[in-house]
Protein backbone atom coordinates (compact mmCIF):
# COMPACT_ATOMS: atom_id res chain seq x y z
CA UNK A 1 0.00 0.00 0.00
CA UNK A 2 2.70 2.45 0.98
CA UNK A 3 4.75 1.60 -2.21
CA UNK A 4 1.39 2.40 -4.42
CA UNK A 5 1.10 5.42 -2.73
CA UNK A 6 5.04 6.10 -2.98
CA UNK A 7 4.81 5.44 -6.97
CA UNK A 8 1.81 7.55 -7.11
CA UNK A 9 3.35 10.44 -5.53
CA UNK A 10 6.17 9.99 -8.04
CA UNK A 11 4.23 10.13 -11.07
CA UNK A 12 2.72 13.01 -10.10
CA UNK A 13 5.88 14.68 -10.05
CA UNK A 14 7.07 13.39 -12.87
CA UNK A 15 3.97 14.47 -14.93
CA UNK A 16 4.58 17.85 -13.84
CA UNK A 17 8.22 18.22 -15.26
CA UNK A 18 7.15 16.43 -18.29
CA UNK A 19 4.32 19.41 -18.10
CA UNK A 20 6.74 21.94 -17.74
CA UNK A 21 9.28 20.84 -20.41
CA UNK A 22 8.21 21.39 -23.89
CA UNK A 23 8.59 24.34 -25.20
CA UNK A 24 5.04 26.98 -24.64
CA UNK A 25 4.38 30.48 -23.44
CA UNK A 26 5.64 30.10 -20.33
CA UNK A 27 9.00 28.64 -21.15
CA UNK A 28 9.78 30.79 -24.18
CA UNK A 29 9.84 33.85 -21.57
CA UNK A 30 11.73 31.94 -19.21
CA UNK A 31 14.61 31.66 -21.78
CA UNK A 32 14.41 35.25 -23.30
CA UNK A 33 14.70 36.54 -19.70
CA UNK A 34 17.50 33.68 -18.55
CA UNK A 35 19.68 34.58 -21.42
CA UNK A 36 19.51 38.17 -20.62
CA UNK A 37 19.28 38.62 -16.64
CA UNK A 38 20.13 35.36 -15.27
CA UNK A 39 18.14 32.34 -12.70
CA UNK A 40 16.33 34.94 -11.16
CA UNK A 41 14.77 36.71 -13.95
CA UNK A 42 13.60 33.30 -15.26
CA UNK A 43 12.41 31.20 -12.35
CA UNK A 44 10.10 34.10 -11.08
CA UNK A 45 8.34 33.43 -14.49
CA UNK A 46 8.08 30.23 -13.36
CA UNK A 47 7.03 30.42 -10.05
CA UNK A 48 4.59 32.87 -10.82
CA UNK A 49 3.45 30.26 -13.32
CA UNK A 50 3.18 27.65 -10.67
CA UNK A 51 1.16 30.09 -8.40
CA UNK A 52 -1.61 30.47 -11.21
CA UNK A 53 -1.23 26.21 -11.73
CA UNK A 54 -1.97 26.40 -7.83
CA UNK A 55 -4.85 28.55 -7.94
CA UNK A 56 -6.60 26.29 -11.16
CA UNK A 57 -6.22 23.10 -8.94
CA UNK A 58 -7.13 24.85 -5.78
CA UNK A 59 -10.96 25.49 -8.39
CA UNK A 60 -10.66 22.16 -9.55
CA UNK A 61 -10.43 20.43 -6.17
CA UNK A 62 -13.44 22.79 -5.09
CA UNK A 63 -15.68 22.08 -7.80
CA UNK A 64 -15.20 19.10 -8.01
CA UNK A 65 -15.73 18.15 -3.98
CA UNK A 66 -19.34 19.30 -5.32
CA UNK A 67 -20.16 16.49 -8.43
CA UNK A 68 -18.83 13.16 -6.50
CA UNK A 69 -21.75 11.65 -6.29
CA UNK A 70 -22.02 12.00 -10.38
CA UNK A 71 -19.43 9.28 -11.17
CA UNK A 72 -20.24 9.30 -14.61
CA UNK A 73 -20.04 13.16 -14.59
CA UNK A 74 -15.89 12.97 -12.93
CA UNK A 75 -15.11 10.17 -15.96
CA UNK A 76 -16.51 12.41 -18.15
CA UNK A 77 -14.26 15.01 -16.94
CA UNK A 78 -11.33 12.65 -16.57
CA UNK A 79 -11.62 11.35 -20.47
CA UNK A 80 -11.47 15.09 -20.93
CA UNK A 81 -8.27 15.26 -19.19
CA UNK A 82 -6.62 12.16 -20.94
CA UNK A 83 -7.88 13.41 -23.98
CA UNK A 84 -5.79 16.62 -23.57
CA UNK A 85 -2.87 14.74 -22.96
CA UNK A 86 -2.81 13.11 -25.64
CA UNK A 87 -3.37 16.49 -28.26
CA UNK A 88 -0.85 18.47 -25.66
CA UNK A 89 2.04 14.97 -26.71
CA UNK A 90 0.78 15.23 -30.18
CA UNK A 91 0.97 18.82 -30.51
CA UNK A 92 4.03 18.74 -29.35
CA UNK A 93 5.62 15.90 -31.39
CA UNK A 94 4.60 18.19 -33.96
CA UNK A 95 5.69 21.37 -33.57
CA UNK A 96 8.48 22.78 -35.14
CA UNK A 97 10.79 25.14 -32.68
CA UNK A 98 13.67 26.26 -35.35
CA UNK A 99 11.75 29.80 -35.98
CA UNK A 100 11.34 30.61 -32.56
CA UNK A 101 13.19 33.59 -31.48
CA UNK A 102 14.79 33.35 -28.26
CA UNK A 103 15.88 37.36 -28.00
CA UNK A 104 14.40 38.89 -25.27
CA UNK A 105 11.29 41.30 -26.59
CA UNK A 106 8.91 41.84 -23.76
CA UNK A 107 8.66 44.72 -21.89
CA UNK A 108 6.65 43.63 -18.90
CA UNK A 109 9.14 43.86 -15.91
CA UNK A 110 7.47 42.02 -12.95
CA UNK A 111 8.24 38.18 -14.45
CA UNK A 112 5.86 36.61 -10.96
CA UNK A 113 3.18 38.74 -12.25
CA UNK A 114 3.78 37.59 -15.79
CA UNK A 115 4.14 34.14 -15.37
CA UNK A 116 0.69 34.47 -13.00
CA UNK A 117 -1.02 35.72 -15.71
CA UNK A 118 0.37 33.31 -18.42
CA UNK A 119 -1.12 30.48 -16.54
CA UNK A 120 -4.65 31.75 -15.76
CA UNK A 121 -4.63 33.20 -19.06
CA UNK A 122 -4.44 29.66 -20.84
CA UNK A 123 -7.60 28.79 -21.36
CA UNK A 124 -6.53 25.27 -21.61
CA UNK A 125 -5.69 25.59 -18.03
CA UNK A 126 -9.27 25.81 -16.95
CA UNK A 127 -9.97 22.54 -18.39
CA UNK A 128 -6.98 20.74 -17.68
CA UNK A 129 -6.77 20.77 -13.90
CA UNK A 130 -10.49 19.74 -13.18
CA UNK A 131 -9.38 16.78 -15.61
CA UNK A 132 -6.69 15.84 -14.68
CA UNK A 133 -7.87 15.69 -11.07
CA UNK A 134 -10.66 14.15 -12.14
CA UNK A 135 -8.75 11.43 -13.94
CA UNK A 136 -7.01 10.88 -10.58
CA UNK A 137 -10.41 10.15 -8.84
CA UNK A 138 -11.56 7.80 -11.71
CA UNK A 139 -8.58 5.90 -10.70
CA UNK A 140 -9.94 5.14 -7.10
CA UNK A 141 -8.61 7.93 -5.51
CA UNK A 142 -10.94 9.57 -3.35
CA UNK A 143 -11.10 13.53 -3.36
CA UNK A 144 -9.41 14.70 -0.54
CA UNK A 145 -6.56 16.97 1.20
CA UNK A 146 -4.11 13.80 0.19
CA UNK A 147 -5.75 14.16 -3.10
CA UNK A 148 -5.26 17.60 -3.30
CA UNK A 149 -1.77 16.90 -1.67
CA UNK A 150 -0.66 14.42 -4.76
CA UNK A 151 -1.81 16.72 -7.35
CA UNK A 152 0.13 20.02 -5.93
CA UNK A 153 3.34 17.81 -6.74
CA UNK A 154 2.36 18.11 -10.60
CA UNK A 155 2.90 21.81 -9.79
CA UNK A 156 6.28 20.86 -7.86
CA UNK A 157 7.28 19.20 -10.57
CA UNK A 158 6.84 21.98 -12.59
CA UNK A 159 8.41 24.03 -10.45
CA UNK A 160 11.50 21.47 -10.45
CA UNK A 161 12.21 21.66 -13.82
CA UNK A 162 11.88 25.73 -13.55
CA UNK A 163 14.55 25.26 -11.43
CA UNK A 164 16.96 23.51 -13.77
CA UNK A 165 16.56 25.27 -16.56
CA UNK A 166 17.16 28.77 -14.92
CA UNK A 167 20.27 27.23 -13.48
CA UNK A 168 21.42 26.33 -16.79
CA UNK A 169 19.96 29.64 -18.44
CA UNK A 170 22.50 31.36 -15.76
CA UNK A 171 25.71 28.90 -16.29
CA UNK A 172 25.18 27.11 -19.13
CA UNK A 173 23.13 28.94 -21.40
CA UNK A 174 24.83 28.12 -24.77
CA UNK A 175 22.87 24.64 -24.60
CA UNK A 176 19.81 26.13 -24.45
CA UNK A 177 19.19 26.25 -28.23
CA UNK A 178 16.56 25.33 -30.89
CA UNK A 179 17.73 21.57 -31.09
CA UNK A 180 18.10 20.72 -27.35
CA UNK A 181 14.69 22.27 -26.89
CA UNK A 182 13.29 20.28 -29.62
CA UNK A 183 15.37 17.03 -28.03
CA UNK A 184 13.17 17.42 -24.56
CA UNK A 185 9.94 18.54 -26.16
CA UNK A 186 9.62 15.20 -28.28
CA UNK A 187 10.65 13.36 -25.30
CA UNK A 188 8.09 15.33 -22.83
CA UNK A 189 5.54 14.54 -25.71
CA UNK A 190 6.32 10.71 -26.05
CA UNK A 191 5.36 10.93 -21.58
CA UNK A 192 2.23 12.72 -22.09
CA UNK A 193 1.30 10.46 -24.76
CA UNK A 194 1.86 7.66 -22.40
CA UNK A 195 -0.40 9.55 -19.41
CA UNK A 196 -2.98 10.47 -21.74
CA UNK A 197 -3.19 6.49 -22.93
CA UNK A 198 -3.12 5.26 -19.38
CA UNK A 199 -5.72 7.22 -17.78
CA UNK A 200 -8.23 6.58 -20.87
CA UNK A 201 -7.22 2.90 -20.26
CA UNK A 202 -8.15 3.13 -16.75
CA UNK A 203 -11.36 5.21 -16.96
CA UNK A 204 -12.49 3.07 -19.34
CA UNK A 205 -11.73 0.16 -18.05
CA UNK A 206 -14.14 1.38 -14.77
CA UNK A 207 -16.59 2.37 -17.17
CA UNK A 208 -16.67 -1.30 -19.06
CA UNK A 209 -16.82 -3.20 -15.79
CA UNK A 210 -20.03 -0.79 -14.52
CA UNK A 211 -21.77 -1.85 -17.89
């Protein structure tokens, strides 16, 4: 029981870096601003990202404490959740990162503020976190302050991989380039492709057995 827990804990973390590593919005400033001004100027994009991750979940855990006893509603939501997975791995797979500019352009000087709004402003992000908690229920875990606990170490995750990469925007920035960030997108893709497959496996798995 421990060790299920253990590995559960673990994937959660590991779904966040995977979240957090292809290239997107947030990233692209972290890089302009790590190139220019250093770990600093970079990871408070980040962790002002995280902060507006935290306050999606933080809605998602809440409205969702309110639908339990609609199990078919939560599957519902947690197909919608695998489903993004799987277009956010295939997306990324896809797209092609050799005509991004990595110069620093923006003029906005408070990166937390930034990367706050970045998040909320994804309107992805207000489907993706009642999924993907969701999809966590529809596994058999229940909704709770563990719950809640597990799926605040996506955001850790995220914030774990913000970490690296501002530390090697500040001392090793010359392999941050168009083909290493192509490198970890594809391989961040490949892992949400794998997420998105098991949780639709899962759900519908439940779903077959309640038929």
């Amino acid at each position: 029981m421990l060790e299920n827990k253990l590995l559960f804990f673990l994937e959660k973390l590991l779904l966040g870096i995977i979240l957090a590593a292809p290239i997107g919005p947030v990233s692209i400033e972290m890089i302009k601003r790590g190139i220019r001004n250093g770990f600093m100027a970079a990871f408070n994009i980040r962790l002002g990202g995280a902060i507006g991750n935290i306050l999606c979940l933080l809605g998602a855990y809440f409205g969702l404490y309110h639908i339990m006893a609609y199990p078919l509603l939560i599957n519902g939501l947690g197909l919608i959740g695998a489903g993004l997975l799987l277009y956010m791995g295939a997306t990324t797979l896809l797209q092609k990162v050799d005509n991004i500019s990595l110069k620093s352009e923006s003029q906005i000087q408070n990166g937390l503020t930034w990367g706050i709004y970045l998040a909320i402003a994804n309107p992805v992000a207000l489907v993706f976190w009642p999924g993907i908690f969701a999809a966590s229920i529809a596994e058999g875990r229940q909704i709770s302050l563990l719950g809640l606990f597990a799926n605040l170490l996506i955001v850790a995750g995220v914030l774990l991989w913000g970490a690296g990469l501002s530390l090697i925007l500040s001392y090793g920035h010359k392999i941050v380039n168009e083909r290493s960030i192509a490198i970890i997108s594809r391989i961040s893709g490949l892992f949400m492709l794998y997420y998105g497959c098991k949780y639709i496996w899962v759900i519908g798995e439940k779903l077959f057995c309640c038929i």
